[in-house]
Protein backbone atom coordinates (compact mmCIF):
# COMPACT_ATOMS: atom_id res chain seq x y z
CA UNK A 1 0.00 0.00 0.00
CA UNK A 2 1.53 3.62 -1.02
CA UNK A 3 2.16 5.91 1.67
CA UNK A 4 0.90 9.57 2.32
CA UNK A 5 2.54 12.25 3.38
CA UNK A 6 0.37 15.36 4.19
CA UNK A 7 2.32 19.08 3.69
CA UNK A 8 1.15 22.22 4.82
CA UNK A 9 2.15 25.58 3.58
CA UNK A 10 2.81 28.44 5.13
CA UNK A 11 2.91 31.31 2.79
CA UNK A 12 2.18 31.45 -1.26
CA UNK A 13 -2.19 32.36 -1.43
CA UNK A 14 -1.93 32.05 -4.94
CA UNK A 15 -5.63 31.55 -5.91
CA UNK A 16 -7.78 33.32 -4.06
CA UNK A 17 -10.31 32.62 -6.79
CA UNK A 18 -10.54 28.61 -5.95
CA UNK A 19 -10.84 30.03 -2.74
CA UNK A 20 -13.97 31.61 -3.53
CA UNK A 21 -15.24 28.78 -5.77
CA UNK A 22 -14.51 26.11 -2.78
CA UNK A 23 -16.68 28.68 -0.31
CA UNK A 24 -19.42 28.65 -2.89
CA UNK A 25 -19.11 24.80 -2.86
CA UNK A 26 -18.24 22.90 -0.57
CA UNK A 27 -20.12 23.30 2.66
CA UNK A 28 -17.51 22.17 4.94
CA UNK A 29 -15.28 24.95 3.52
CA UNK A 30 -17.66 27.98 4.90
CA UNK A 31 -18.42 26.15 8.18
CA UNK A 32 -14.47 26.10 8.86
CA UNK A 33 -14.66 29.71 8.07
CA UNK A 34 -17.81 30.43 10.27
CA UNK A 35 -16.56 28.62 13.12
CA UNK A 36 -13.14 30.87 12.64
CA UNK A 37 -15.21 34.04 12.35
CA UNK A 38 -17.12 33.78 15.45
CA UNK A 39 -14.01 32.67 17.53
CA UNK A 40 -11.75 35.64 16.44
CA UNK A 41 -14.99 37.85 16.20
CA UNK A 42 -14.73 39.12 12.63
CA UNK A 43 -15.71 37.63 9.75
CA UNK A 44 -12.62 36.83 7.89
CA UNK A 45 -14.30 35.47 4.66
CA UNK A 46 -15.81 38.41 3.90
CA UNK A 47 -13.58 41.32 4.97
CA UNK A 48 -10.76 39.51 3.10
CA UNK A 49 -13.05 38.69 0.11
CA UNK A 50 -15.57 40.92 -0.41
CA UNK A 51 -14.99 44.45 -0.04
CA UNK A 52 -13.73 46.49 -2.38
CA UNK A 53 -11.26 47.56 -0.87
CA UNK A 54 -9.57 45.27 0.71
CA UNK A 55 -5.66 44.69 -0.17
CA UNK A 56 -4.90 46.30 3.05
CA UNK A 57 -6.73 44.13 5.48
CA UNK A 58 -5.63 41.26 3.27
CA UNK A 59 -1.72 41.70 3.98
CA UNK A 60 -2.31 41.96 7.54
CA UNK A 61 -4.74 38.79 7.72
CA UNK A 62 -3.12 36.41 4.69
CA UNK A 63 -1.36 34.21 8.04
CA UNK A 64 -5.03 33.59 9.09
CA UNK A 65 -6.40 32.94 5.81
CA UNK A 66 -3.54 30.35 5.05
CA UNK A 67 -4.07 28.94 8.38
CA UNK A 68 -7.85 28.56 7.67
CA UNK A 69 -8.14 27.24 4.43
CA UNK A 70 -5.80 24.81 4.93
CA UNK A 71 -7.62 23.45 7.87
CA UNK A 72 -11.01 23.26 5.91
CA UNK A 73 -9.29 21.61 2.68
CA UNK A 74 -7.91 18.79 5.02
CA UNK A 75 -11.97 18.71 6.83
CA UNK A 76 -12.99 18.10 3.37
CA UNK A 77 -10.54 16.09 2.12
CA UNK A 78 -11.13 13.78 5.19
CA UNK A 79 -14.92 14.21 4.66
CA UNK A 80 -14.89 12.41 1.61
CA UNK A 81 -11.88 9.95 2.26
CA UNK A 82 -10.13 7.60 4.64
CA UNK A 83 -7.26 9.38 4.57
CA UNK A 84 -4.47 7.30 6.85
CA UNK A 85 -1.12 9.54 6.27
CA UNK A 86 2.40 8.41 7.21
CA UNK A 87 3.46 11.46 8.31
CA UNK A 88 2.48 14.86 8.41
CA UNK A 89 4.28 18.45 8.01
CA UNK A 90 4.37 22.23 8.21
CA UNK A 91 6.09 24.65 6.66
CA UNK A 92 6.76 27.97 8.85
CA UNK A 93 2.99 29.08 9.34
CA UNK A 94 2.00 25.93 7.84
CA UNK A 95 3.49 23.63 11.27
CA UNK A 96 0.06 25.19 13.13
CA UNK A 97 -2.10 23.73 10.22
CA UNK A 98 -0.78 19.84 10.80
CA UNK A 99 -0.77 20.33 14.32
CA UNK A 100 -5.25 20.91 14.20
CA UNK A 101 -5.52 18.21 11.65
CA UNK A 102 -3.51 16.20 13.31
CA UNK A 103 -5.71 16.71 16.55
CA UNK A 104 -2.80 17.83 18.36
CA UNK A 105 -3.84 21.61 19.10
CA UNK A 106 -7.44 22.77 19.01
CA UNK A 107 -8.21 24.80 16.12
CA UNK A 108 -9.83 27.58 18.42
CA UNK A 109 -6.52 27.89 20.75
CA UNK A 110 -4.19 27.12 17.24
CA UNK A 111 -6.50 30.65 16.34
CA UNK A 112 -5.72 32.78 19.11
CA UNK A 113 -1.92 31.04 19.47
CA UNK A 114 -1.74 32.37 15.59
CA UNK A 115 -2.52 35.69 16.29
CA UNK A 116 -0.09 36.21 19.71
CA UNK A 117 2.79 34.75 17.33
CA UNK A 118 1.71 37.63 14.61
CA UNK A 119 1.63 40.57 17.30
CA UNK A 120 5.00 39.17 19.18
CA UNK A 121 6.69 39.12 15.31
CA UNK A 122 5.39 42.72 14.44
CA UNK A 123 6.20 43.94 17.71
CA UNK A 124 9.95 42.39 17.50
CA UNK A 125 10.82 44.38 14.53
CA UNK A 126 9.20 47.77 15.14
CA UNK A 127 10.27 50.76 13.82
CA UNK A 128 12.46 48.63 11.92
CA UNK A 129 12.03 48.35 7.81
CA UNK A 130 12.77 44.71 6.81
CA UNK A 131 12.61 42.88 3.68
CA UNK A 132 12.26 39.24 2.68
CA UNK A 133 13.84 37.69 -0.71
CA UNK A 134 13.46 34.18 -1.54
CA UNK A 135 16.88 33.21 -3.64
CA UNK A 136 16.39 30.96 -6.75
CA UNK A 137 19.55 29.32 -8.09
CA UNK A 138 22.16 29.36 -5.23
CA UNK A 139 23.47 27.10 -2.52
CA UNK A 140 22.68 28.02 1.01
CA UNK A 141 26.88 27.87 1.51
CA UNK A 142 27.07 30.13 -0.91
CA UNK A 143 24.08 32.46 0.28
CA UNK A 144 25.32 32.53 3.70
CA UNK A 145 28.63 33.39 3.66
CA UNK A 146 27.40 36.95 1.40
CA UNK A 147 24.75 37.46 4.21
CA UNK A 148 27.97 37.33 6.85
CA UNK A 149 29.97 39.15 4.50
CA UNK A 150 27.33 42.09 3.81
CA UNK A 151 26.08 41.98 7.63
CA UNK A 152 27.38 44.36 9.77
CA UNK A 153 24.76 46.83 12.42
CA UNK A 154 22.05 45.83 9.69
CA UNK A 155 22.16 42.27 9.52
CA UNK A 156 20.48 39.67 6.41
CA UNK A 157 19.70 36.15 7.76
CA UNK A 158 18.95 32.91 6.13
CA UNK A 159 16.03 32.20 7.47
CA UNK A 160 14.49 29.50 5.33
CA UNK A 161 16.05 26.09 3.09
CA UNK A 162 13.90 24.79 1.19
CA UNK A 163 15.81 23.26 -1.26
CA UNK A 164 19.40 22.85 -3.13
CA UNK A 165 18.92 25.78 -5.30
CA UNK A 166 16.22 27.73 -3.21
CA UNK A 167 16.99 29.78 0.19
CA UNK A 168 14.62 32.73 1.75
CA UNK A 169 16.29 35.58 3.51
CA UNK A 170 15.47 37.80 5.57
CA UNK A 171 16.43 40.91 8.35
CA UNK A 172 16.87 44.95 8.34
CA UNK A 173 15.62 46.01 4.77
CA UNK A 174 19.39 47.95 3.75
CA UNK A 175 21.12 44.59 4.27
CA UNK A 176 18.72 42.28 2.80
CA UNK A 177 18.49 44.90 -0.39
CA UNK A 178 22.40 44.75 -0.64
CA UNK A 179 22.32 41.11 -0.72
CA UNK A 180 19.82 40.40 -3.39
CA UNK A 181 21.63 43.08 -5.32
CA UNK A 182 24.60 41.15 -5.57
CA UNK A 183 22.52 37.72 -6.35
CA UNK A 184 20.28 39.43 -9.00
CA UNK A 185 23.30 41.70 -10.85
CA UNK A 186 26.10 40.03 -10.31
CA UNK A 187 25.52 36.07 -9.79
CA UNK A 188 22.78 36.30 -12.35
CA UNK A 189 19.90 34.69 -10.32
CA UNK A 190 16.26 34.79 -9.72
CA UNK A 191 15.01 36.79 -6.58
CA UNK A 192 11.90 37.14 -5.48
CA UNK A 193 10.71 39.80 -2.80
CA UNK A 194 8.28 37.97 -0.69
CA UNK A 195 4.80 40.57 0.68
CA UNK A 196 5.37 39.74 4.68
CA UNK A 197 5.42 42.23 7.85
CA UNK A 198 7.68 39.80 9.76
CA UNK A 199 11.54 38.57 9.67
CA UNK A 200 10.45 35.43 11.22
CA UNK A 201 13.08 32.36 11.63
CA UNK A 202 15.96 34.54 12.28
CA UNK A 203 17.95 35.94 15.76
CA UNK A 204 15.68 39.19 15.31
CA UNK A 205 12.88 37.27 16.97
CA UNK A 206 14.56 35.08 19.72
CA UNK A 207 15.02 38.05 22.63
CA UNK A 208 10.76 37.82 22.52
CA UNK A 209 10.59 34.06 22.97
CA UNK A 210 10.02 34.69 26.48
CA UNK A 211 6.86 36.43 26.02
CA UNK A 212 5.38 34.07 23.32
CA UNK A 213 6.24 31.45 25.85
CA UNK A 214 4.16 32.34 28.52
CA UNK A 215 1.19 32.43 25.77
CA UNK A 216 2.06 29.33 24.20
CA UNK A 217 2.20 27.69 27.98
CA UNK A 218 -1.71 28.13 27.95
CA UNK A 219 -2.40 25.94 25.07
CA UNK A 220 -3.65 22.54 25.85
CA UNK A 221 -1.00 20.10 23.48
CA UNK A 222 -2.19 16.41 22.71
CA UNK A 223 -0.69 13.68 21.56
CA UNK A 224 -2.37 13.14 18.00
CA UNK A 225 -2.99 10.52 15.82
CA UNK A 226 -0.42 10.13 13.39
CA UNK A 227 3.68 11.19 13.19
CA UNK A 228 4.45 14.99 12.65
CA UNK A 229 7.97 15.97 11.56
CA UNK A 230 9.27 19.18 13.57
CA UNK A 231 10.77 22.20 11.14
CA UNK A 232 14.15 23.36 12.66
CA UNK A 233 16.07 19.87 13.14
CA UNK A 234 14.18 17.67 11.22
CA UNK A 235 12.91 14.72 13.82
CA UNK A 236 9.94 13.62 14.65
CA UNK A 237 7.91 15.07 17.39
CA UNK A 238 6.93 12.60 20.19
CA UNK A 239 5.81 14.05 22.98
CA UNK A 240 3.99 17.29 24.07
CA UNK A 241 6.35 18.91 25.53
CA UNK A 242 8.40 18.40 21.80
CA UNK A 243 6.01 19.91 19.75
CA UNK A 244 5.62 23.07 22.89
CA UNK A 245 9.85 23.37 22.23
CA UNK A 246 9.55 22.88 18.30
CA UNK A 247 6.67 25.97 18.22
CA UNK A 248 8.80 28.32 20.49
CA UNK A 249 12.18 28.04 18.62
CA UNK A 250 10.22 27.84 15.31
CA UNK A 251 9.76 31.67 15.33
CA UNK A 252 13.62 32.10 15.42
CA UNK A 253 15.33 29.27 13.85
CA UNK A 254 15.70 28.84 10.43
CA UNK A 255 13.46 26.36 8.76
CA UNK A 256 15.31 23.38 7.51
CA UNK A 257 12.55 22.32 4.80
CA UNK A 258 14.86 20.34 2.51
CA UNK A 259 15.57 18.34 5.37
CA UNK A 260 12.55 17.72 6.70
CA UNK A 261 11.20 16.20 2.92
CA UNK A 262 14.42 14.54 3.04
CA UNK A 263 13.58 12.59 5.98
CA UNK A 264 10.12 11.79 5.60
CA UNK A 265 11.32 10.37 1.88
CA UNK A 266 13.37 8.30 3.95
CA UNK A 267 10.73 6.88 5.57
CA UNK A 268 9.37 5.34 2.30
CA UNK A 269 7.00 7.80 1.03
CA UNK A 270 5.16 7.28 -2.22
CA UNK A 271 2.54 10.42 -2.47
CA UNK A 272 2.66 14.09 -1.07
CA UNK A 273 -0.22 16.04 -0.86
CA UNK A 274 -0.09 20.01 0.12
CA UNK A 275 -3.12 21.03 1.73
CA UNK A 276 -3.76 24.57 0.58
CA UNK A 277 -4.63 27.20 -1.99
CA UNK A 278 -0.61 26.97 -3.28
CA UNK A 279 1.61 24.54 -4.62
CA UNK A 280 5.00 26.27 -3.93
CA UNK A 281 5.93 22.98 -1.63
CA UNK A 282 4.63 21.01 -4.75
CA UNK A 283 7.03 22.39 -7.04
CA UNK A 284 9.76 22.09 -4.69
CA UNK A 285 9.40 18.69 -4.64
CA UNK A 286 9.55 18.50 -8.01
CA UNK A 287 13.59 17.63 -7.95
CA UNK A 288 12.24 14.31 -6.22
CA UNK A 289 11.88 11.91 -8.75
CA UNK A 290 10.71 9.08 -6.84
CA UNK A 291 7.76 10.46 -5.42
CA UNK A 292 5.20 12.06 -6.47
CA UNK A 293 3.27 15.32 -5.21
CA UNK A 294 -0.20 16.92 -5.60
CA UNK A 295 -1.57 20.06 -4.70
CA UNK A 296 -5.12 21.19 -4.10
CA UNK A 297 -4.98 24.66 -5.59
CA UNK A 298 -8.20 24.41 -7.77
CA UNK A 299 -11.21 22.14 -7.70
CA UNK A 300 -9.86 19.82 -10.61
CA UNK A 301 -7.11 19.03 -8.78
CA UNK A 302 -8.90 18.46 -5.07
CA UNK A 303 -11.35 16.00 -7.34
CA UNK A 304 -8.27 14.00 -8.43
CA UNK A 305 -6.66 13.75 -5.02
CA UNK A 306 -9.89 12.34 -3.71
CA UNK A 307 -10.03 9.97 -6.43
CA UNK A 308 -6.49 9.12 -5.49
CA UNK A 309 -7.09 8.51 -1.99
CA UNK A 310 -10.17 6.72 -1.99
CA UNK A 311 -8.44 4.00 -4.46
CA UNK A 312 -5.72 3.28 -2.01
């Protein structure tokens, strides 16, 4: 029998449209939403959605709306399967998601844990202009020792691996511009500004692990029902107390993605599946030959999952 790993994203809302199509749809999709709504009081849906004018209150809510949707994808997905994964993971953001579905973390306290982590992170770096690139076509050897070279009193981190050729940076926005200057003019290779508030996975963050702490403390933690692979060392979570340790240090160590797929491919993996409304983990796995990856970006592609699934 093939086995499943689940992924979960944590940036990269590239459709918002299937989005919209999957609210109109499927009904489990708009009671996730609902139920989100009337814990956070606001109706996310909507003020994301609907107004006209609402690029603004979009930036500062896309963590919730990742968060959500990927949560009501795996309700449906589940809804209309037996699905019985190997192993589950998150990426960044995306950790919170597999936690819920995996029944370890309530979705209601995974909500209001969500939005501590997003004040904490905006309160870390303010008054401070930062800027996030995501490096296409470099080693992370390579990467870092610029980032050393370039950081002085503004400092660039490498704050994200996710694969041979693709490394996220991050830190004050002088340093960070400097650097992708150099990789974009000079080594000749794709970079990509990524649209986020934070410099999360990086040193910037660690002096206000304390205070997240004492939030994160207050969060019932269960065991869950399958294995989930922790972000920043790559090993697999067993106890409560590992996945309250993997959480804190996630918001300033850097994310070790390549080795986290890596390792669950070790484990004998057949099928990945990234529960979301992207498929930038789906295209990273792409230099995997062996295995093979689906994403449930539109509805075309969540119908042939399903059919998938329910034949194994």
């Amino acid at each position: 029998m093939k086995k499943i790993s689940l992924i979960f994203p944590g940036y990269g809302l590239s459709n918002i449209d299937c989005l919209k199509l999957f609210f109109k749809k499927y009904t489990i999709i708009r009671k996730t939403f609902e139920e989100a709504s009337d814990i956070l009081h606001e109706n996310i849906y909507n003020n994301c959605l609907k107004n006209k004018n609402n690029s603004l209150y979009l930036r500062k809510k896309i963590h919730l709306l990742i968060f959500i949707s990927s949560v009501a994808i795996y309700k449906l997905l589940n809804q209309h399967t037996h699905m019985k994964p190997s192993i589950l993971a998150g990426h960044s953001l995306g950790q919170y998601s597999a936690l819920v579905c995996n029944n370890n973390i309530l979705f209601q306290e995974a909500l209001k844990i969500i939005q501590i982590r997003h004040k904490i992170m905006l309160l870390a770096i303010k008054d401070t202009r930062i800027l996030t690139l995501v490096i296409i076509g470099l080693n992370y050897t390579l990467i870092k020792e610029i980032c050393s070279l370039i950081s002085n009193k503004k400092k660039v981190f490498v704050s994200i691996i996710n694969s041979n050729t693709q490394v996220v940076i991050t830190g004050h926005y002088s340093a960070v511009y400097t650097a992708g200057q150099i990789f974009k003019k000079q080594l000749y290779v794709k970079v990509i500004q990524l649209p986020i508030p934070i410099a999360s996975h990086c040193i910037l963050m660690k002096n206000y692990t304390k205070k997240f702490s004492s939030s994160l403390k207050k969060i019932k933690i269960f065991k869950g029902k399958y294995p989930i692979i922790d972000t920043y060392h790559a090993t697999i979570l067993t106890s409560e107390e590992d996945i309250y340790v993997s959480l804190l240090k996630q918001i300033y160590k850097i994310v070790h993605w390549k080795q986290c797929i890596a390792k669950i491919i070790s484990m004998n993996i057949d099928i990945f599946i990234e529960i979301g409304l992207g498929q930038v983990l789906t295209n990273l796995n792409k230099e995997y030959r062996k295995v093979s990856s689906y994403s449930t970006n539109n509805n075309q592609k969540l119908l042939s999952i399903i059919n998938i699934l329910k034949k194994l």
